[in-house]
Protein backbone atom coordinates (compact mmCIF):
# COMPACT_ATOMS: atom_id res chain seq x y z
CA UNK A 1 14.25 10.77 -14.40
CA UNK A 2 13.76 12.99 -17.20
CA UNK A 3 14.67 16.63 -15.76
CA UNK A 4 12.83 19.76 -17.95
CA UNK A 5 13.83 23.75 -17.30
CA UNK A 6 9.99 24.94 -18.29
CA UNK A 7 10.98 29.12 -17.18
CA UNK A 8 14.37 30.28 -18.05
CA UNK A 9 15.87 33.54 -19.97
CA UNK A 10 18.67 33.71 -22.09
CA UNK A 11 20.09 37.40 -23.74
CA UNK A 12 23.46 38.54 -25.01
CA UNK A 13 22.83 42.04 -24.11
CA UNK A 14 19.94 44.07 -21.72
CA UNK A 15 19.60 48.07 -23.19
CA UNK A 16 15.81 48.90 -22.82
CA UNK A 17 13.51 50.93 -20.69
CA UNK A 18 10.01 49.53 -19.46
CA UNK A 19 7.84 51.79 -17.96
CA UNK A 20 10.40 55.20 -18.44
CA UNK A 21 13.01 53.68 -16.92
CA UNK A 22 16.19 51.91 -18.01
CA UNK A 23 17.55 48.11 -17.80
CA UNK A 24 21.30 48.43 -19.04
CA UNK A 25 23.79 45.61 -18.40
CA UNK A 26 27.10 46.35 -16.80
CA UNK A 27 30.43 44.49 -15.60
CA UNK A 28 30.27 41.71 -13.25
CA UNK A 29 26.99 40.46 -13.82
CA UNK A 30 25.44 43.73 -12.81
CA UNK A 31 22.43 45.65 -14.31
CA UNK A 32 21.02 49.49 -14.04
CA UNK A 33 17.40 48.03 -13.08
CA UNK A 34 14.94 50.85 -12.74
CA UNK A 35 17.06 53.00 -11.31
CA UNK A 36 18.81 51.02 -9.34
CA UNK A 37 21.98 48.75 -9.45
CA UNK A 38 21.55 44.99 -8.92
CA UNK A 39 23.59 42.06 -9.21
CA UNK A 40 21.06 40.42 -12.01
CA UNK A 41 23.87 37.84 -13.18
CA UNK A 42 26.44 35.96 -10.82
CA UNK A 43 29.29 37.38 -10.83
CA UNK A 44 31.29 35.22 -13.07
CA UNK A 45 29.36 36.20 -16.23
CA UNK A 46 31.65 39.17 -16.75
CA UNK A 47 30.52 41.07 -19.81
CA UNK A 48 26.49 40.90 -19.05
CA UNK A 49 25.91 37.87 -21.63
CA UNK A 50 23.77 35.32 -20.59
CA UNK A 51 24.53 33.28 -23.33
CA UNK A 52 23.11 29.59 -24.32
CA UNK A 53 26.74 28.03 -24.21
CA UNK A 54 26.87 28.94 -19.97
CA UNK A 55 23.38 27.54 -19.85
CA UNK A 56 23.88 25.04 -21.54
CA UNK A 57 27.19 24.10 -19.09
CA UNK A 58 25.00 24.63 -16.11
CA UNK A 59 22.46 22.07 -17.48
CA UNK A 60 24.95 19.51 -18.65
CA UNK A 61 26.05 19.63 -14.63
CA UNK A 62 22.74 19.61 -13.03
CA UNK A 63 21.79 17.00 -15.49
CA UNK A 64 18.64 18.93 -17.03
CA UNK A 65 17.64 17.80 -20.64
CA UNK A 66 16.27 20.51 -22.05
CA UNK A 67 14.68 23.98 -21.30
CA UNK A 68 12.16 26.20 -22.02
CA UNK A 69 13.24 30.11 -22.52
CA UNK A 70 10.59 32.75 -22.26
CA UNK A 71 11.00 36.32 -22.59
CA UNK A 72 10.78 39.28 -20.43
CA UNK A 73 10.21 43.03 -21.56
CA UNK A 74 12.45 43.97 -19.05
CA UNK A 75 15.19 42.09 -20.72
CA UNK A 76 14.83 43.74 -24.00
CA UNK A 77 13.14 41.70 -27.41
CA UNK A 78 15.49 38.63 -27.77
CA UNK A 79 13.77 37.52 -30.59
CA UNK A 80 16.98 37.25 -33.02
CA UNK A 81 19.06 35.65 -30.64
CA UNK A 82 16.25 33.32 -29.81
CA UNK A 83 15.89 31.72 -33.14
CA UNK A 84 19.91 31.32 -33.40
CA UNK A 85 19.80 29.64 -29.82
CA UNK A 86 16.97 26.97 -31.49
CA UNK A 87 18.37 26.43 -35.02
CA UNK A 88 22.27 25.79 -33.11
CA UNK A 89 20.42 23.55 -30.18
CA UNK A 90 16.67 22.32 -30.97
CA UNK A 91 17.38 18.89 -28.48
CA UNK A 92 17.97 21.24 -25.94
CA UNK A 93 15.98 24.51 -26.02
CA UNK A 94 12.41 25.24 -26.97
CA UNK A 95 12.05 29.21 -27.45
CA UNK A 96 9.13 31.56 -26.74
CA UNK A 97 8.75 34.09 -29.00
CA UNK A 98 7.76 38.12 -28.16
CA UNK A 99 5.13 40.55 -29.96
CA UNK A 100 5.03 44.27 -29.83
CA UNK A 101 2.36 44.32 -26.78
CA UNK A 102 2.90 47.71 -25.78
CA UNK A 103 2.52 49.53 -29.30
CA UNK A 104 -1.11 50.12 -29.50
CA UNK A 105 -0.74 52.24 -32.54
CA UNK A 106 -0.51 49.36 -34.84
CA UNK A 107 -3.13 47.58 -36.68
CA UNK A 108 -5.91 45.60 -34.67
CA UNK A 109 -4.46 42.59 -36.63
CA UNK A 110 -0.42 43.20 -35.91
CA UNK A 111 0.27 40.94 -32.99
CA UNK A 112 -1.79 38.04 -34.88
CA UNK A 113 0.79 38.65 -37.78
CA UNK A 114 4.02 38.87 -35.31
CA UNK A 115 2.80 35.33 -33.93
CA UNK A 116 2.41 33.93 -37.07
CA UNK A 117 5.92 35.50 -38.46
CA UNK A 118 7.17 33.82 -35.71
CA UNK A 119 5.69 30.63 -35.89
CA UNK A 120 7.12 30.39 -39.47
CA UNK A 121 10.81 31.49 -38.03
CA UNK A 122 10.50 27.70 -35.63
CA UNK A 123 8.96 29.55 -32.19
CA UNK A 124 7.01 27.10 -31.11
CA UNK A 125 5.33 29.40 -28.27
CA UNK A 126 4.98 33.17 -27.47
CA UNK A 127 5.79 34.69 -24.39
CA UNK A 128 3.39 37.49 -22.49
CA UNK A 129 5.15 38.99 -19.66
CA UNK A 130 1.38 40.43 -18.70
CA UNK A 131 2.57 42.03 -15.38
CA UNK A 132 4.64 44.45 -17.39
CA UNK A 133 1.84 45.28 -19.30
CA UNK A 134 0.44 47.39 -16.18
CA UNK A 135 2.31 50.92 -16.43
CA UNK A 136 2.24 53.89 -14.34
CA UNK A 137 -0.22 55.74 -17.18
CA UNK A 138 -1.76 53.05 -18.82
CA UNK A 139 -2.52 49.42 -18.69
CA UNK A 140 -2.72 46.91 -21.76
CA UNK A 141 -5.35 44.20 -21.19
CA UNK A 142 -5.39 40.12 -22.24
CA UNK A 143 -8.67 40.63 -23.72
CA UNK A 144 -8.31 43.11 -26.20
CA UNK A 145 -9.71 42.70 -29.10
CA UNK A 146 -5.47 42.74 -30.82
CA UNK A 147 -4.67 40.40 -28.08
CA UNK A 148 -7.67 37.74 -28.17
CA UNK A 149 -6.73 37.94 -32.35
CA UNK A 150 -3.01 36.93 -31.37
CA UNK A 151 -4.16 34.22 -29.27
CA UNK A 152 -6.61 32.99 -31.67
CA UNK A 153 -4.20 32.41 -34.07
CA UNK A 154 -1.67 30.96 -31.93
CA UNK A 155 -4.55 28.55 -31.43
CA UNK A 156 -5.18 27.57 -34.36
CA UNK A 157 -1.19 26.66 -35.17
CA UNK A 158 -0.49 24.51 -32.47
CA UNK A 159 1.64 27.84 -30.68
CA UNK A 160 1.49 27.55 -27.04
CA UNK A 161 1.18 30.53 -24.09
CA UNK A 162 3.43 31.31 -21.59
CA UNK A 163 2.20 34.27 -19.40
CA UNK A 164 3.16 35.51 -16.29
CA UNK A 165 0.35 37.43 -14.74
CA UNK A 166 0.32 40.24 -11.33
CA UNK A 167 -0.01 39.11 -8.31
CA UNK A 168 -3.01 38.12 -7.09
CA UNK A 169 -6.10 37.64 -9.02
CA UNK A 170 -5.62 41.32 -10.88
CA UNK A 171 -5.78 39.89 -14.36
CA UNK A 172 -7.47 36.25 -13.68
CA UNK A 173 -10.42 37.65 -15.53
CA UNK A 174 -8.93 38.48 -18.74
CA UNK A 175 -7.07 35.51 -18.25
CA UNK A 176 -10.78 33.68 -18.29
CA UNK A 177 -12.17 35.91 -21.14
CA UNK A 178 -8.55 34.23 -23.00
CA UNK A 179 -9.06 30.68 -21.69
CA UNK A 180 -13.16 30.69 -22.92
CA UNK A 181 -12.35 32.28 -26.61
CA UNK A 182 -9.27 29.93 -27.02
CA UNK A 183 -10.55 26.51 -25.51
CA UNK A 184 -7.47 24.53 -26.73
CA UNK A 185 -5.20 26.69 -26.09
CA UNK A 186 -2.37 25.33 -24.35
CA UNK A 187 -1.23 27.88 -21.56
CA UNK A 188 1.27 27.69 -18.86
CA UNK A 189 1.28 30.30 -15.95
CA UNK A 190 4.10 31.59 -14.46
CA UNK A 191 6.30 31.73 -11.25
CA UNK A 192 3.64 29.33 -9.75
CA UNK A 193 1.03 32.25 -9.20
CA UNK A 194 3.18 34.13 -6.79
CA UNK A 195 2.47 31.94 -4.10
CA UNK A 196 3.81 34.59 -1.84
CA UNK A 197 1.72 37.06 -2.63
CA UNK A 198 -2.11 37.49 -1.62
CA UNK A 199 -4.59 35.77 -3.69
CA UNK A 200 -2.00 33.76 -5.76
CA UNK A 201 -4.74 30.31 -5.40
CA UNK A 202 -6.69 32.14 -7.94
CA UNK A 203 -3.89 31.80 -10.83
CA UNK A 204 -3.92 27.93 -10.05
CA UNK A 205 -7.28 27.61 -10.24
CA UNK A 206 -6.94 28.69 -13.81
CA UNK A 207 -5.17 25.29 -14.13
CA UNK A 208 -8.61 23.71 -13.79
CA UNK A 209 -9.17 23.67 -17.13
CA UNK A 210 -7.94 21.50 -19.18
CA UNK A 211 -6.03 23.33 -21.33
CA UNK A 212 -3.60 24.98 -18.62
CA UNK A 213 -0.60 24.27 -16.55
CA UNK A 214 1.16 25.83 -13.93
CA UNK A 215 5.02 26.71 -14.05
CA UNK A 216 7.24 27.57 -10.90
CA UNK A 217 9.56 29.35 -12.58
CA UNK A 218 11.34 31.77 -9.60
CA UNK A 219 9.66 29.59 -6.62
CA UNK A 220 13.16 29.77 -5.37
CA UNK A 221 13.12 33.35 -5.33
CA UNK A 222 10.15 33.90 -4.25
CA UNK A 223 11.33 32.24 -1.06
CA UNK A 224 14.64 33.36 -0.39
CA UNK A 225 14.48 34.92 2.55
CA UNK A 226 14.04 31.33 3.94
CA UNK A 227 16.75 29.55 1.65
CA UNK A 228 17.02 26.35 1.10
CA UNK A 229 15.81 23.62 1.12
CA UNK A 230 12.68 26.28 0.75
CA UNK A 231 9.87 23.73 3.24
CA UNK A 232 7.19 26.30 2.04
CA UNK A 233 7.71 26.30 -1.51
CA UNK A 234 7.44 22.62 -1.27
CA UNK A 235 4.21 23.02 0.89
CA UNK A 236 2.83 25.70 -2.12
CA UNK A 237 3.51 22.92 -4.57
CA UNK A 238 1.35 20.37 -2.19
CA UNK A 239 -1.18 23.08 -2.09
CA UNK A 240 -1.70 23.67 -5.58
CA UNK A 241 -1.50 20.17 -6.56
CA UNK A 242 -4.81 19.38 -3.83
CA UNK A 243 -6.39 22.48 -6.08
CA UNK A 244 -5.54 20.75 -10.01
CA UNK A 245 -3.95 17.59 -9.55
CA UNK A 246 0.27 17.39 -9.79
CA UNK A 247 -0.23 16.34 -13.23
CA UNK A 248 -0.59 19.94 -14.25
CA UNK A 249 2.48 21.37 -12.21
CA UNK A 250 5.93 21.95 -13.74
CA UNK A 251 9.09 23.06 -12.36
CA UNK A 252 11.10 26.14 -13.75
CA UNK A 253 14.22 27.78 -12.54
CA UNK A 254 14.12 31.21 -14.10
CA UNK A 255 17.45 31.17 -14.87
CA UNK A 256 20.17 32.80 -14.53
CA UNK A 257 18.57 35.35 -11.61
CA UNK A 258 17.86 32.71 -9.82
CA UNK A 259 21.45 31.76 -9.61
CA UNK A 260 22.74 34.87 -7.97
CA UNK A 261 21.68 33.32 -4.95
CA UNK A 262 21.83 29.38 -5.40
CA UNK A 263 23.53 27.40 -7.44
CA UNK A 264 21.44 25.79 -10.78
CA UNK A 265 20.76 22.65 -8.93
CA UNK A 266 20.36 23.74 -5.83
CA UNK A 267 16.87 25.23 -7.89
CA UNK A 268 15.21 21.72 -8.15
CA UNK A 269 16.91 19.62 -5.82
CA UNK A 270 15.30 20.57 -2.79
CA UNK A 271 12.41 18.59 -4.50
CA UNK A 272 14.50 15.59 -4.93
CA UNK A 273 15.51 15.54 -1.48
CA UNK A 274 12.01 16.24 -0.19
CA UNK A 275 10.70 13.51 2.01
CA UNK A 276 6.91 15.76 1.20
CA UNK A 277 6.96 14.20 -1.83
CA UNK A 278 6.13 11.17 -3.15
CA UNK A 279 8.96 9.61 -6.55
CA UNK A 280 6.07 9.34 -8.70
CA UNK A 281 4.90 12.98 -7.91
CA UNK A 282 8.91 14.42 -8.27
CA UNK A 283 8.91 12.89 -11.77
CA UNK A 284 5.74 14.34 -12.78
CA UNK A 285 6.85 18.01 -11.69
CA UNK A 286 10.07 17.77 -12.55
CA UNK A 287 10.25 16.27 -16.29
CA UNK A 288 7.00 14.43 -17.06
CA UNK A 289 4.19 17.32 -17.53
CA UNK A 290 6.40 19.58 -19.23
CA UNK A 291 7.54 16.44 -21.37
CA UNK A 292 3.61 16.33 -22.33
CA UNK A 293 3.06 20.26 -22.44
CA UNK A 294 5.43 21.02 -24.71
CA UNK A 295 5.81 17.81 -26.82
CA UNK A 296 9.85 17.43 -25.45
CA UNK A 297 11.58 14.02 -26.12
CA UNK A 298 14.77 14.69 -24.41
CA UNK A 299 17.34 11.75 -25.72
CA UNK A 300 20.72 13.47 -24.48
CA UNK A 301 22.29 11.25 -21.61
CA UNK A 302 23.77 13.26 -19.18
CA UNK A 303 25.77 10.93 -16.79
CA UNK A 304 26.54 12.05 -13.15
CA UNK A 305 30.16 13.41 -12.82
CA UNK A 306 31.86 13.42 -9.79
CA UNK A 307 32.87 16.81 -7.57
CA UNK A 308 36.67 17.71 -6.46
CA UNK A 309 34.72 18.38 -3.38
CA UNK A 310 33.57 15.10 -2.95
């Protein structure tokens, strides 16, 4: 079984602000988040870097081919660092992209041109954190006419979408307006629709049409208060797949968060282990859609290796 990371993040530094307030990396894995302090790395990654070379360890363990890294705009624009990350590792990462959403000032036709720029750099998606897009004072929608330009041109070179949206059904309808201008599109939606949140069903249903899939990127976290092996996360998964079929689910870790509270495998084996689940489904959310989404032919053979523990 092929094993495929579609949601993880990957920065050497955090030093930005999102909504007038700071992220800043500190010691010990720590952050200034919003005006608070959190422990946003584990503890061993000293300096704040969450580089591709720890990732890459943690895969090699949990035996996961290759990953997908999206961006966040509360990580800071990681769009140089990105590009190294591909050109040094292109069996192993596949790399989002991130436009200037927030900078309404620009041209109508400036995120179109980002995309592209990017696109021509080897990003073979963009990322839209949309929930960050919904500040105190103002509130950037999907449909604009400088967003619908971006995605029309991502459409037309082959770029695909990954979005995370608010919870609920707050921004479903843009998210229609997008998914009936851009019919072939390909779009994957984020930490599984919330499924902890009210109204998350209506982000899977989006997955109805052809043309989207649904990532759990952070399922884990969204369900930490009841730890592993997370029984309700698996029952969201059976819930969502009665709604648009398994084929269209894929799993995600949303590394290296995540990992603050469980280790990297401890993210997807509770599906392996999961008697809910059928081997043909595990496969299918685990490796195989995201194989097909994203055009990944993961050849690296990453044998089992024994624990001291064992």
């Amino acid at each position: 079984m092929k094993i495929i990371d579609a949601h993880s993040h990957l920065w050497l530094k955090q030093d930005t602000c999102w909504n007038g307030m700071p992220i800043r990396s500190k010691r010990d894995g720590r952050a200034d988040f919003l005006g608070e302090e959190v422990q946003m790395l584990p503890p061993f990654m000293i300096d704040g870097r969450n580089s591709a070379e720890v990732f890459l360890s943690n895969m090699n363990y949990a035996q996961v081919s290759a990953a997908v890294v999206v961006q966040e705009l509360i990580d800071g624009c990681q769009n140089s660092y990105l590009k190294e990350v591909a050109d040094r590792y292109p069996e192993r990462f596949v790399v989002c992209g991130m436009c200037d959403y927030l900078d309404t000032e620009k041209d109508e036709n400036s995120l179109a041109n980002e995309a592209e720029e990017l696109r021509r750099q080897g990003f073979r998606g963009i990322a839209v954190p949309a929930h960050r897009l919904i500040l105190d004072n103002r509130r950037v929608t999907l449909n604009s006419d400088r967003m619908i330009k971006m995605f029309k041109t991502m459409e037309a070179t082959g770029m695909f979408l990954s979005v995370t949206l608010a919870d609920g059904d707050t921004q479903t309808a843009e998210m229609k307006e997008v998914i009936e201008e851009c019919p072939t599109l390909k779009i994957a939606i984020g930490h599984f629709g919330m499924p902890t949140r009210e109204g998350w069903k209506e982000q899977i249903k989006l997955a109805q049409n052809s043309n989207v899939y649904v990532e759990a990127g952070g399922i884990t976290w969204l369900y930490n208060s009841e730890f592993y092996p997370f029984p309700s996360a698996i029952a969201a998964i059976q819930e969502a797949a009665a709604m648009v079929g398994m084929e269209k689910l894929m799993w995600g870790s949303d590394y290296p968060r995540t990992i603050t509270a469980i280790t990297y495998k401890m993210s997807y084996d509770f599906i392996l282990h999961s008697d809910a689940l059928s081997t043909e489904e595990k496969a299918m959310f685990l490796g195989e859609n995201a194989q097909r989404f994203y055009g990944i032919e993961p050849n690296i053979d990453l044998p089992y290796i024994k624990n001291m523990s064992e």
